[in-house]
Protein backbone atom coordinates (compact mmCIF):
# COMPACT_ATOMS: atom_id res chain seq x y z
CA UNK A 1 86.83 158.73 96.06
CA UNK A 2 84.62 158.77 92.94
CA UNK A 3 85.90 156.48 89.79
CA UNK A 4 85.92 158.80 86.58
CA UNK A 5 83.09 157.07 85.28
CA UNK A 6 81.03 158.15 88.26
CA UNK A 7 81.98 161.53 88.21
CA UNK A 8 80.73 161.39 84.71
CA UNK A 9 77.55 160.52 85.85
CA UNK A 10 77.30 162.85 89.11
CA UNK A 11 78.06 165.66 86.28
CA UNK A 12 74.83 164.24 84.35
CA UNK A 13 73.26 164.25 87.55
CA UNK A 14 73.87 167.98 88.38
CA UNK A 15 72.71 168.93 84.53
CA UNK A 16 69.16 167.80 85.70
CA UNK A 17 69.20 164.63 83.53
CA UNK A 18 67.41 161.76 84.43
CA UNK A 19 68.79 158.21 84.92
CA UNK A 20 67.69 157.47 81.09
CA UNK A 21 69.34 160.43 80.05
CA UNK A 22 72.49 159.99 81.52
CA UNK A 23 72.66 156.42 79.76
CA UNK A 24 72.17 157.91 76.41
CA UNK A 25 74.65 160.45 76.90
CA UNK A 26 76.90 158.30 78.52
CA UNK A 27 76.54 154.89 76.02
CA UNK A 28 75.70 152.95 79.03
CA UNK A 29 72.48 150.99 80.30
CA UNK A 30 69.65 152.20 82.54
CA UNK A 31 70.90 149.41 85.08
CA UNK A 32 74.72 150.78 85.11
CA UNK A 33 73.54 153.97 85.28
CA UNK A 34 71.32 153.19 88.70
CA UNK A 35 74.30 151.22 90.12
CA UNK A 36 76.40 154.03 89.49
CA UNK A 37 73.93 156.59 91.23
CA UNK A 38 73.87 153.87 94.20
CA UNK A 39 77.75 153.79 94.36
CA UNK A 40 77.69 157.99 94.42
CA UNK A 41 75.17 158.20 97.40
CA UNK A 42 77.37 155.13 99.44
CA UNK A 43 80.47 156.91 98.54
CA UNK A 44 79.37 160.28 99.59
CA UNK A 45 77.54 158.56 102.48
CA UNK A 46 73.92 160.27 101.54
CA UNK A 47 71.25 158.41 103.88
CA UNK A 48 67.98 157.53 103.24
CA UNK A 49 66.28 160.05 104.41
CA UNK A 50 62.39 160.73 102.85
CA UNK A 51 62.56 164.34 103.17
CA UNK A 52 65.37 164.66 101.01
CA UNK A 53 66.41 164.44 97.35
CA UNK A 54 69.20 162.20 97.44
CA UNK A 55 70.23 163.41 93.63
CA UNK A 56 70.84 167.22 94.99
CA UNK A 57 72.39 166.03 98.17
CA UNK A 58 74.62 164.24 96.21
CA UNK A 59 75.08 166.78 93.69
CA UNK A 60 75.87 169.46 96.46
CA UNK A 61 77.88 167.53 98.54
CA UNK A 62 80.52 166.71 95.38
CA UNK A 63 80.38 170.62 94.70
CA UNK A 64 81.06 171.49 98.59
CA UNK A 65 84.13 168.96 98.63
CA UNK A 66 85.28 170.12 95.45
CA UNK A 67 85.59 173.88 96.50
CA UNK A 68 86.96 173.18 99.33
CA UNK A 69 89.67 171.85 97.67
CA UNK A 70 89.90 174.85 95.57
């Protein structure tokens, strides 16, 4: 399950912003902000795949769970 802080971020994420942005907006460092991201795509067990954008998979998978739930 995603800490609050993290879904914080993931929302940043799915606004477009990029990792600099989301620290700004969020009052946190580049660094947290990539460890964050990291955390997201282990929690929501994204791979490493090339071919793939690993901020929209992670993006769409949160959205998918969450309306599910709905």
């Amino acid at each position: 399950m995603l800490s609050p802080r993290e879904l914080e971020v993931l929302a940043k994420m799915a606004e477009g912003c990029t990792n600099p942005a989301i620290g700004r907006a969020l009052f946190m460092s580049e660094s947290t902000v990539e460890k964050h991201v990291g955390a997201i795509r282990s929690e929501l067990g994204l791979s490493e795949e090339k071919e793939i954008d690993r901020r929209v998979a992670a993006v769409l998978t949160y959205l998918r769970e969450v309306d599910s739930i709905t």
